[in-house]
Protein backbone atom coordinates (compact mmCIF):
# COMPACT_ATOMS: atom_id res chain seq x y z
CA UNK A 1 -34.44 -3.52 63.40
CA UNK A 2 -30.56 -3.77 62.73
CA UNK A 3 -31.44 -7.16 60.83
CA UNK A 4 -33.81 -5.94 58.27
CA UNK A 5 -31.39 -2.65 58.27
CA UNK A 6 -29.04 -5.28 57.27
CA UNK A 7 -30.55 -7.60 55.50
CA UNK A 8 -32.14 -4.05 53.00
CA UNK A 9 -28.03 -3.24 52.42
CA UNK A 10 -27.25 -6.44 51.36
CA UNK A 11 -29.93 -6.45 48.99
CA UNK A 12 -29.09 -2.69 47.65
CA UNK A 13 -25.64 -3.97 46.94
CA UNK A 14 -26.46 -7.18 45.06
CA UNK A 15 -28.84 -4.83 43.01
CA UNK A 16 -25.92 -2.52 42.07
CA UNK A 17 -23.77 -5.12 41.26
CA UNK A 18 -25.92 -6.25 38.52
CA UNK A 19 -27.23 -3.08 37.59
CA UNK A 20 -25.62 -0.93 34.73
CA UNK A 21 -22.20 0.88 34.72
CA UNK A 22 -21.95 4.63 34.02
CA UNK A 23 -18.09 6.09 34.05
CA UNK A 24 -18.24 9.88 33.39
CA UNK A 25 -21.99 9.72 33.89
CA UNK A 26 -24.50 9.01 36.41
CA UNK A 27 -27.19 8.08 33.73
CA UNK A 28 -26.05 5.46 31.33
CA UNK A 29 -27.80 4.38 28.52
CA UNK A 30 -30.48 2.23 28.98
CA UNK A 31 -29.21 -0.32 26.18
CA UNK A 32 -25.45 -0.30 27.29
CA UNK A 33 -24.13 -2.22 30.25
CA UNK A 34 -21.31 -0.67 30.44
CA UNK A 35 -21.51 3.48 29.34
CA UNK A 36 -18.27 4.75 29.36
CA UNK A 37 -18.09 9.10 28.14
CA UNK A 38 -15.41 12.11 28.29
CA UNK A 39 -14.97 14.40 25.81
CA UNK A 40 -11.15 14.23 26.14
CA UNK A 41 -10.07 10.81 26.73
CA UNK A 42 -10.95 7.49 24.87
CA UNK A 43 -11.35 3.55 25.58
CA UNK A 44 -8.45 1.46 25.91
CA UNK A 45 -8.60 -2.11 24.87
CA UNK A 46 -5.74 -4.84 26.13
CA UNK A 47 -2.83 -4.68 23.69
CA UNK A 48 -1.30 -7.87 22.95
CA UNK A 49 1.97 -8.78 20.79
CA UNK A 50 0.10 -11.23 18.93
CA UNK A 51 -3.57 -12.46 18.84
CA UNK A 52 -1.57 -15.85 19.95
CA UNK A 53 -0.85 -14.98 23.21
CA UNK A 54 -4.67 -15.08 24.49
CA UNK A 55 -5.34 -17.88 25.91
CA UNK A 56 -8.97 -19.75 25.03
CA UNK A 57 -10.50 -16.62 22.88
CA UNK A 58 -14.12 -17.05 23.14
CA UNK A 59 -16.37 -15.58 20.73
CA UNK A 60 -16.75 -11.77 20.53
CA UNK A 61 -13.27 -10.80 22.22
CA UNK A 62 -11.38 -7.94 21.04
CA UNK A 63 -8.00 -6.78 21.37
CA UNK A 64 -5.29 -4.81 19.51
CA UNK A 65 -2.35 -6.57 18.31
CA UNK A 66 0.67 -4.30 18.25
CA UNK A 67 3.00 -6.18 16.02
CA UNK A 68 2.04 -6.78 12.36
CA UNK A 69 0.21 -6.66 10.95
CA UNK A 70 -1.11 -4.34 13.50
CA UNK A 71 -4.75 -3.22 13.97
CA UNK A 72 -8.04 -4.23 15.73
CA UNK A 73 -8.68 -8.05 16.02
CA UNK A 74 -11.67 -9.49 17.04
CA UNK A 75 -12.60 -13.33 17.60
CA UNK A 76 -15.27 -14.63 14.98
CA UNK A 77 -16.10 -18.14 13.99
CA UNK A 78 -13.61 -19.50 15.89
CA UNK A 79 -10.93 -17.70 14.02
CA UNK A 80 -9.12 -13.79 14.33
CA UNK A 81 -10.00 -11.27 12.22
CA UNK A 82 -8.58 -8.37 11.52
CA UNK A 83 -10.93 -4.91 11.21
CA UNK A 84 -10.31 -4.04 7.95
CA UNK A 85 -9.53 0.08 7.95
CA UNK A 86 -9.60 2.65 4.97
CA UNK A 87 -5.93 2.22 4.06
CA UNK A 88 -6.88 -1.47 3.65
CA UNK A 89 -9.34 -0.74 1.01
CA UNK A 90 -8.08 -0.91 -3.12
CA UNK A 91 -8.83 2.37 -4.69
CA UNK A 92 -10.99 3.24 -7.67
CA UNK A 93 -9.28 5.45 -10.01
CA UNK A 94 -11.53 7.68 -12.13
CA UNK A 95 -9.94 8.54 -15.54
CA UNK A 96 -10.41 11.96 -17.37
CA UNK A 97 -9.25 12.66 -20.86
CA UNK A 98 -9.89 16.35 -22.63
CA UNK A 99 -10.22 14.75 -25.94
CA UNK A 100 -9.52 17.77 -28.01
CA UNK A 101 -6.65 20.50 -27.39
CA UNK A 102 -6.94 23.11 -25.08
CA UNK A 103 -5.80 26.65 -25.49
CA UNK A 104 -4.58 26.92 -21.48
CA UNK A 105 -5.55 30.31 -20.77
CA UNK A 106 -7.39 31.85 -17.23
CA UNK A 107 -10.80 31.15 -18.09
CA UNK A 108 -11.60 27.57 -16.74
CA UNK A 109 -11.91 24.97 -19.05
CA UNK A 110 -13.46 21.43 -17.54
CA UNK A 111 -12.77 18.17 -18.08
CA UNK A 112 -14.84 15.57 -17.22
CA UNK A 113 -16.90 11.93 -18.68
CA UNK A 114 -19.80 13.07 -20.55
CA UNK A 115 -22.70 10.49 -21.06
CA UNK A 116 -20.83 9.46 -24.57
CA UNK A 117 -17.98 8.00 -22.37
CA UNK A 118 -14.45 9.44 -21.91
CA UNK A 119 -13.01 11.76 -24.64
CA UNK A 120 -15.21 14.28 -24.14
CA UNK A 121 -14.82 18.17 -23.26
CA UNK A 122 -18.10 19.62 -20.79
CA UNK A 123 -18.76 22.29 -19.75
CA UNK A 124 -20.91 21.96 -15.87
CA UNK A 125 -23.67 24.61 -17.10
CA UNK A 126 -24.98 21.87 -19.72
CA UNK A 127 -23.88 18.10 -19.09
CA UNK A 128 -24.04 15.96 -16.08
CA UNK A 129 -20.67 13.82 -15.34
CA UNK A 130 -21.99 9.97 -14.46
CA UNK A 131 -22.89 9.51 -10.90
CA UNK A 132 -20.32 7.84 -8.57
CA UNK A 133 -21.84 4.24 -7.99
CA UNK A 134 -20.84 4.64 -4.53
CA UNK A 135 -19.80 6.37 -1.45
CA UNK A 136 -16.21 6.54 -0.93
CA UNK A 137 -13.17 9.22 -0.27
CA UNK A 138 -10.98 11.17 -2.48
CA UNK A 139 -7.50 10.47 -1.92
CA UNK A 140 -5.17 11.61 -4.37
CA UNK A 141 -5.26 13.74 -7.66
CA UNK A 142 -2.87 13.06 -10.93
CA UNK A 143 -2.74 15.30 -14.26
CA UNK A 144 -1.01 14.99 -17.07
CA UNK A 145 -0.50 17.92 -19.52
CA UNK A 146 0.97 16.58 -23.48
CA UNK A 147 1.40 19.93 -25.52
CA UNK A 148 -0.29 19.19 -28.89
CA UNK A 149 2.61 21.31 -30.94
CA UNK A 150 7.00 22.18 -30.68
CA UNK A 151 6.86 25.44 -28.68
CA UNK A 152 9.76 26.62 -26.25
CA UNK A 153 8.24 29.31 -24.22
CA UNK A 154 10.66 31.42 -22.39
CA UNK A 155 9.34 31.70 -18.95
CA UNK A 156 7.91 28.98 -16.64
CA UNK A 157 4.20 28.01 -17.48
CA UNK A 158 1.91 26.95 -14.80
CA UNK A 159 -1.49 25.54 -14.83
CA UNK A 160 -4.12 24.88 -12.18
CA UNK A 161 -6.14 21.49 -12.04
CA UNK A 162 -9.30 21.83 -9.56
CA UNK A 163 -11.35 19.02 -8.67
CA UNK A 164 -15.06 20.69 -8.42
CA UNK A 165 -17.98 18.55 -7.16
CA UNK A 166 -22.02 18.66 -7.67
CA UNK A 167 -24.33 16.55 -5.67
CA UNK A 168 -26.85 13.82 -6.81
CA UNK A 169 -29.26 15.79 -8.88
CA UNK A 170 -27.79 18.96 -8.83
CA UNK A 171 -25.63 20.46 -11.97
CA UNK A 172 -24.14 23.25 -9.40
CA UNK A 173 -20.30 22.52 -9.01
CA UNK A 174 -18.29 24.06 -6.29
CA UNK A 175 -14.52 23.30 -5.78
CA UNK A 176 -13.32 21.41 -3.54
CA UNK A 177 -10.86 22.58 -1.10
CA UNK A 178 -7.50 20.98 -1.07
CA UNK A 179 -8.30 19.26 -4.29
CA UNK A 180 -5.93 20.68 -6.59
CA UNK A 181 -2.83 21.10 -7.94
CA UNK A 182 -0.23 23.04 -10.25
CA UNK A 183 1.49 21.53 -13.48
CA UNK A 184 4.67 23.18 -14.61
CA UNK A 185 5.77 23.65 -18.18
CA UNK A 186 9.29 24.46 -17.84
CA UNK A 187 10.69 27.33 -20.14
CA UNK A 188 13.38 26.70 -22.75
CA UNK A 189 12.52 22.82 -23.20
CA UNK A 190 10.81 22.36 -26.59
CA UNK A 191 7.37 20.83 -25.58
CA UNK A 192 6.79 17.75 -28.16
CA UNK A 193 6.46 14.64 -27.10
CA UNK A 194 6.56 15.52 -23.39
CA UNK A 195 4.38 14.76 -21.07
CA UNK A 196 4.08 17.07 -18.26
CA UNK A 197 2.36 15.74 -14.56
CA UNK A 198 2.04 16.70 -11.14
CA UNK A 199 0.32 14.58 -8.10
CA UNK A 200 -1.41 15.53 -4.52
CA UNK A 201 -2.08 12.61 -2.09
CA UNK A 202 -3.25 12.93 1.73
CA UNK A 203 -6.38 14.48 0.45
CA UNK A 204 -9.42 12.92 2.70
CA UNK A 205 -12.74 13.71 1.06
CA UNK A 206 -15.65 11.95 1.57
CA UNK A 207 -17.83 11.92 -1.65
CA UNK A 208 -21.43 10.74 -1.38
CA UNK A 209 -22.85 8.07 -3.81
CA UNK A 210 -24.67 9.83 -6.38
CA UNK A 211 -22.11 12.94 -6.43
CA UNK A 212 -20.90 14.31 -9.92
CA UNK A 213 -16.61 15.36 -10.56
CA UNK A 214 -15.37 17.53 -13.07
CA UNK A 215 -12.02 18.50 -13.03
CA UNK A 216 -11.05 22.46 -14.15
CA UNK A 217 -8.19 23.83 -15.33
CA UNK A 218 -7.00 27.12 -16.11
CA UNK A 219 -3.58 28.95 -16.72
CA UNK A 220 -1.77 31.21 -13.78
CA UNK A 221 0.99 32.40 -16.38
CA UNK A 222 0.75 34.52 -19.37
CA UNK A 223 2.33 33.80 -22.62
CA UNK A 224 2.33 36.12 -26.05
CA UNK A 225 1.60 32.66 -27.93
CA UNK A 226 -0.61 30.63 -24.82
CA UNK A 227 1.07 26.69 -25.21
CA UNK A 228 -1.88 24.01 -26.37
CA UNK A 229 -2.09 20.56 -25.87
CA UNK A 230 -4.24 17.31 -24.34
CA UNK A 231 -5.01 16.70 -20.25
CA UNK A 232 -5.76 13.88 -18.71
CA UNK A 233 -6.04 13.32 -14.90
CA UNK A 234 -6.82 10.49 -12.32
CA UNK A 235 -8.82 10.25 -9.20
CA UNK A 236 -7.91 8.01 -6.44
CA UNK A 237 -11.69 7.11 -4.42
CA UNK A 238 -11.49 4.70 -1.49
């Protein structure tokens, strides 16, 4: 009796030695041989100085190398290679011109790239802006402000630019938060020939493929004689 009590142990542990691992669960998933979950803590992989100092990589093997360039490395082909991240990635930079001069006052006016190509002044109730080829994130905003005429206005001048957004097949914009920024026309500086601009990065937006961008602008300040001029503005889209 002790020998087939015995002999039924043994073959209990052999079977859980080969069977799958759950840590944090009791029921791992049936395609994982290993099921690690918490909802506070993550995985740790080895951490190496250099991919160099593993010895016979075989195929598959990852590890993260903590001098640079630094970042996931995994062993393909018989060769490292680095996980390429976001930050890796060149950006596309959307252009957008007004075309015409703009009156800045506190009605919006929108700037975007109508079907006849850039130069062009929409309006989102009437014209779709192109469709973004693809997917990608919205990283930084630039705008540019050129007065069209000499004026020297005697109080600072600001001006909001707002990126607004519409998704594939829709013509309903909605702004999108974070996505702005503030251009300052300084007072007592006569205006020709300058070129006013202001910049946010760290903005992290994902855009879908297919989405439309227009970007608005409108005046926060008051003048007797509202200053006129061009815009232009770039998007940054990893």
């Amino acid at each position: 009796m002790k020998h087939r009590l015995l002999t039924a142990l043994l073959l209990l542990i052999t079977a859980t030695t080969y069977a799958q691992v759950g840590i944090g669960t009791t029921t791992p998933d049936p395609s994982a041989q290993l099921d690690v979950v918490a909802t506070d803590k993550g995985v740790l992989v080895p951490r190496v100085t250099s991919t160099t100092a593993v010895s016979a990589p075989t195929e598959g093997l990852l590890v993260y190398q903590t001098g640079s360039p630094a970042g996931f490395y995994v062993r393909q082909a018989g060769a490292w290679v680095r996980l390429v991240t976001e930050t890796d990635l060149p950006s596309t930079v959307l252009p957008f011109f007004s075309g015409t001069t703009i009156t800045f006052q506190p009605a919006l006016f929108f700037v975007g790239l109508s079907s006849n190509g850039p130069n062009s002044t929409i309006h989102p109730a009437n014209v779709f802006y192109p469709a973004l080829p693809r997917s990608g994130t919205l990283t930084a905003l630039t705008v540019g402000i050129s007065p069209s005429s000499n004026q020297t206005l005697t109080a600072p001048f600001l001006i909001l630019a707002q990126v607004y957004r519409a998704d594939l097949n829709s013509n309903s914009y909605s702004a999108i938060p974070g996505a702005q920024t503030t251009i300052l026309i300084p007072p007592f500086v006569p205006t020709a020939g300058r070129v006013f601009e202001a910049k946010i990065t760290g903005l992290f937006t994902p855009l879908a493929e297919g989405s439309h961008l227009l970007i608005g602008f409108s005046a926060l300040s008051q003048a007797s004689t509202p200053p006129t001029g061009y815009v232009s503005a770039a998007l940054s889209i990893k």
